[in-house]
N, C-alpha and C. Protein backbone atom coordinates (compact mmCIF):
# COMPACT_ATOMS: atom_id res chain seq x y z
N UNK A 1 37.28 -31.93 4.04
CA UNK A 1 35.97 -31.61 3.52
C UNK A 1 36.11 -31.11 2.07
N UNK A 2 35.63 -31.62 1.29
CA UNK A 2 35.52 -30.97 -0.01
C UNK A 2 33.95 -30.08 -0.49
N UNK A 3 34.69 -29.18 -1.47
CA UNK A 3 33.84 -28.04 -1.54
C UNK A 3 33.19 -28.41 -2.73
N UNK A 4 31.60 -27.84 -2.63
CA UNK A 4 30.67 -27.94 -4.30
C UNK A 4 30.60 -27.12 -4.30
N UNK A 5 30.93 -27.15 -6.13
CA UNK A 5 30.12 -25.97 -6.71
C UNK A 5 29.06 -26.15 -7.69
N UNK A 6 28.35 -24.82 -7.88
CA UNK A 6 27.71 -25.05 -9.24
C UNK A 6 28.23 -23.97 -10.02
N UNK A 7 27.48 -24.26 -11.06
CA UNK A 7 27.96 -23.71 -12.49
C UNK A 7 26.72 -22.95 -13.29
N UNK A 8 26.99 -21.70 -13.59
CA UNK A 8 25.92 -21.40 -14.96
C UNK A 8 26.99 -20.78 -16.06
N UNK A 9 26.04 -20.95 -16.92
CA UNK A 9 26.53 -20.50 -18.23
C UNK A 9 25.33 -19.38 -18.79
N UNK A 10 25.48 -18.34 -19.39
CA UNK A 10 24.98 -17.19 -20.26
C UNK A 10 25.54 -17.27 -21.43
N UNK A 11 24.97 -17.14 -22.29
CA UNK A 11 25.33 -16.78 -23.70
C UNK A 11 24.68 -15.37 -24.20
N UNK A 12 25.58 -14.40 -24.76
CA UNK A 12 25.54 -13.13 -25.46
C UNK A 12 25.60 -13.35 -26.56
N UNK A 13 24.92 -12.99 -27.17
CA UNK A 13 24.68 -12.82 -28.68
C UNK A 13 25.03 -11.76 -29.42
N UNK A 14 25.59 -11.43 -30.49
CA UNK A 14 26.01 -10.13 -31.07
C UNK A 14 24.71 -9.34 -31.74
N UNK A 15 24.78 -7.89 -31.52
CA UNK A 15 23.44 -7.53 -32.53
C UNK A 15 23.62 -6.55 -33.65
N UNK A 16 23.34 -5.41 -33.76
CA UNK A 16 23.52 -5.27 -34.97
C UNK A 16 22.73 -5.79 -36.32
N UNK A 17 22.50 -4.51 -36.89
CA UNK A 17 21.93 -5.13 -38.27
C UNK A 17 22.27 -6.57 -38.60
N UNK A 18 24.00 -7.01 -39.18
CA UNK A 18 24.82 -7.96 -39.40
C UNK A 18 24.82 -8.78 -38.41
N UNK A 19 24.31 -8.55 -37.25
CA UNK A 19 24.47 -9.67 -36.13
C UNK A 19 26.31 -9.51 -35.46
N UNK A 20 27.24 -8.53 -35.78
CA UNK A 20 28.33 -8.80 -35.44
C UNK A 20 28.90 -7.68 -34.29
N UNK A 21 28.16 -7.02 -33.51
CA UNK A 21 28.66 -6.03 -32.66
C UNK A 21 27.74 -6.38 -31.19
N UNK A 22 29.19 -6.52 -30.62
CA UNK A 22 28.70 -6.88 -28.87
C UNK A 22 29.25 -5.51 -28.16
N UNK A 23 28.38 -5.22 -27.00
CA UNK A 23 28.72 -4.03 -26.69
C UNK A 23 29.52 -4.45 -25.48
N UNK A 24 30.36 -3.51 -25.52
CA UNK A 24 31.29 -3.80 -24.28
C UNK A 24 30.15 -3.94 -22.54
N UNK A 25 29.69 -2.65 -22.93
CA UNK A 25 29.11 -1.99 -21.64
C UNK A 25 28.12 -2.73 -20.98
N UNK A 26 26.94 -3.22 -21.83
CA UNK A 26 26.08 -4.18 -21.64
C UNK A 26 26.88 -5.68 -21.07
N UNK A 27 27.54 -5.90 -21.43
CA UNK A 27 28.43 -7.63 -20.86
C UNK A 27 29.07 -6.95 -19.57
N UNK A 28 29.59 -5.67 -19.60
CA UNK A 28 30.32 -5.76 -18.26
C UNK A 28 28.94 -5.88 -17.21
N UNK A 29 27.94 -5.03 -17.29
CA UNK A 29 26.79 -5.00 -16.50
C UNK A 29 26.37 -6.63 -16.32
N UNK A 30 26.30 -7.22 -17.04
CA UNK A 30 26.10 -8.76 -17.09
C UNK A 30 26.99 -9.36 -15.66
N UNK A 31 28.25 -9.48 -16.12
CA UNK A 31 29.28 -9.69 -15.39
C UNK A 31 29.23 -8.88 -14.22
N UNK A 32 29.00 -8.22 -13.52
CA UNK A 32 28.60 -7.17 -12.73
C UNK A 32 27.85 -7.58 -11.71
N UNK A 33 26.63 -8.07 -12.39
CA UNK A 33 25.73 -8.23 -11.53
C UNK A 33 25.47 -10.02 -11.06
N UNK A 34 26.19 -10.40 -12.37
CA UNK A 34 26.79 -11.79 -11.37
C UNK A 34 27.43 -12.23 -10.53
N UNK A 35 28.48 -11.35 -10.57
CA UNK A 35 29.38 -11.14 -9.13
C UNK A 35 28.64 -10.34 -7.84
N UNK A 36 27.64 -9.85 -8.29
CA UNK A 36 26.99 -9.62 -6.96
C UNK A 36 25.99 -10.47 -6.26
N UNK A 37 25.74 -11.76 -7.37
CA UNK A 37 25.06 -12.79 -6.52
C UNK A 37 26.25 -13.99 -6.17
N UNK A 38 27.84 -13.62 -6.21
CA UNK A 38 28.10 -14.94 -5.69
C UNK A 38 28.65 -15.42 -6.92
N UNK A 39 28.99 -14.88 -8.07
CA UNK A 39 29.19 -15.99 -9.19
C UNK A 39 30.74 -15.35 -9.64
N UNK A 40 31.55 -16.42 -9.72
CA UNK A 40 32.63 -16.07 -10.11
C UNK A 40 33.19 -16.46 -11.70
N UNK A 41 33.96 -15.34 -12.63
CA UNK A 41 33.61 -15.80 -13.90
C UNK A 41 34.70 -17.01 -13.91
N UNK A 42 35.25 -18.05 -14.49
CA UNK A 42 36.06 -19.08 -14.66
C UNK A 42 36.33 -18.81 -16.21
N UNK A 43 35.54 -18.58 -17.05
CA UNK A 43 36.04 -19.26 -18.77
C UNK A 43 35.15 -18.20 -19.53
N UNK A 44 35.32 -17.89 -20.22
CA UNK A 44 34.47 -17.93 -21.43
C UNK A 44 35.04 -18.60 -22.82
N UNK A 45 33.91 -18.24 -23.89
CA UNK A 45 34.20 -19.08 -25.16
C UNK A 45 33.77 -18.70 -25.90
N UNK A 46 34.05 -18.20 -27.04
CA UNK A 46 33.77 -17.74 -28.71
C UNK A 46 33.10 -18.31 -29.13
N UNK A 47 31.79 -18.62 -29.46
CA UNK A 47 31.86 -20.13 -30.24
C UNK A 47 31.35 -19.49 -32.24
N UNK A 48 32.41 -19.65 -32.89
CA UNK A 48 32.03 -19.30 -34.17
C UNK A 48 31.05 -19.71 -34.84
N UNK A 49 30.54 -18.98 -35.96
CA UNK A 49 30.31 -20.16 -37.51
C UNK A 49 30.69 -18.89 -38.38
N UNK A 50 31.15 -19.74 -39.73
CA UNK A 50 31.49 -19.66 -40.67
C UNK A 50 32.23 -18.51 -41.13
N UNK A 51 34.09 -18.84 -41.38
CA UNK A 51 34.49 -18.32 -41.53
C UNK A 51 34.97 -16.93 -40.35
N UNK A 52 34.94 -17.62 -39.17
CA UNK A 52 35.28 -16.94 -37.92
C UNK A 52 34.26 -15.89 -37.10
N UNK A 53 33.25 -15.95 -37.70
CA UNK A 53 32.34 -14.42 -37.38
C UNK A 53 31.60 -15.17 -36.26
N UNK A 54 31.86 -14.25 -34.83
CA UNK A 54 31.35 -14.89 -33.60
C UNK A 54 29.56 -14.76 -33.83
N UNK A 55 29.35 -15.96 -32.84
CA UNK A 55 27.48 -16.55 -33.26
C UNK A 55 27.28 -15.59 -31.44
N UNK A 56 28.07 -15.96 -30.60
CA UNK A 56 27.41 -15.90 -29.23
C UNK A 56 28.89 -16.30 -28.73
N UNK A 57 28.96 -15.12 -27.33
CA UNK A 57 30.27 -15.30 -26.58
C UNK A 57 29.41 -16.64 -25.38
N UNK A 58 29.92 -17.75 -24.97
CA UNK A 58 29.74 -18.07 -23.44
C UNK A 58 30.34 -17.67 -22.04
N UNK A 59 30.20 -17.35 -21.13
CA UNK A 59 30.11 -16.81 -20.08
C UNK A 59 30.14 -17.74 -19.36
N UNK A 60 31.26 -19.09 -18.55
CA UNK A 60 31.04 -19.87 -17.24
C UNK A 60 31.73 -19.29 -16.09
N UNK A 61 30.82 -19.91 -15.27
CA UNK A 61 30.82 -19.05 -13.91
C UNK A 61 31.12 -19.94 -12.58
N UNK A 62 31.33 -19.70 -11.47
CA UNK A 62 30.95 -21.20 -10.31
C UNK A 62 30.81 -20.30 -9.34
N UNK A 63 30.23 -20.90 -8.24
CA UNK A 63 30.41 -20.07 -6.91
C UNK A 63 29.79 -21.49 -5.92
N UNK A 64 30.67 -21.37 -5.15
CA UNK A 64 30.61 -22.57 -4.00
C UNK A 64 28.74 -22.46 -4.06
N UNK A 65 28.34 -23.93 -4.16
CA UNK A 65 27.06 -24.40 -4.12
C UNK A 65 26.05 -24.17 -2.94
N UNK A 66 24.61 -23.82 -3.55
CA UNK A 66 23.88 -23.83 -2.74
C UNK A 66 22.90 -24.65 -2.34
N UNK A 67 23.32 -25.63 -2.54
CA UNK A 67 22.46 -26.94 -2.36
C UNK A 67 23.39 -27.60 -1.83
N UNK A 68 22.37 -29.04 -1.19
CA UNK A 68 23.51 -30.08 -0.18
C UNK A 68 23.57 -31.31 -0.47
């Protein structure tokens, strides 16, 4: 038998005047409360612009599917 999953993705954004400060505390709560519906983290991803300064972290997730 093979297993499905699905997948979401969240994106965090940095804030700050400059746009460049992510708070730790707020993402763990994120992460937190995804694992309490079932979602397990797999990856995340940086995704830059210009000159390395993060735009938005991604957040992928899976947890065996709830659909058939």
């Amino acid at each position: 038998m093979t297993t499905n999953y699905e997948y979401k993705v969240i994106e965090v954004k940095p804030g700050g005047f400059w746009g460049t400060v992510l708070a730790p505390e707020s993402i763990e709560a994120q992460l937190n409360e995804m694992a309490k519906q079932g979602w397990e983290l797999v990856n995340s991803v940086d995704v830059n612009h210009g000159h390395g300064a993060t735009s938005k972290v991604m957040f992928i997730f899976k947890r065996i599917a709830t659909f058939s």
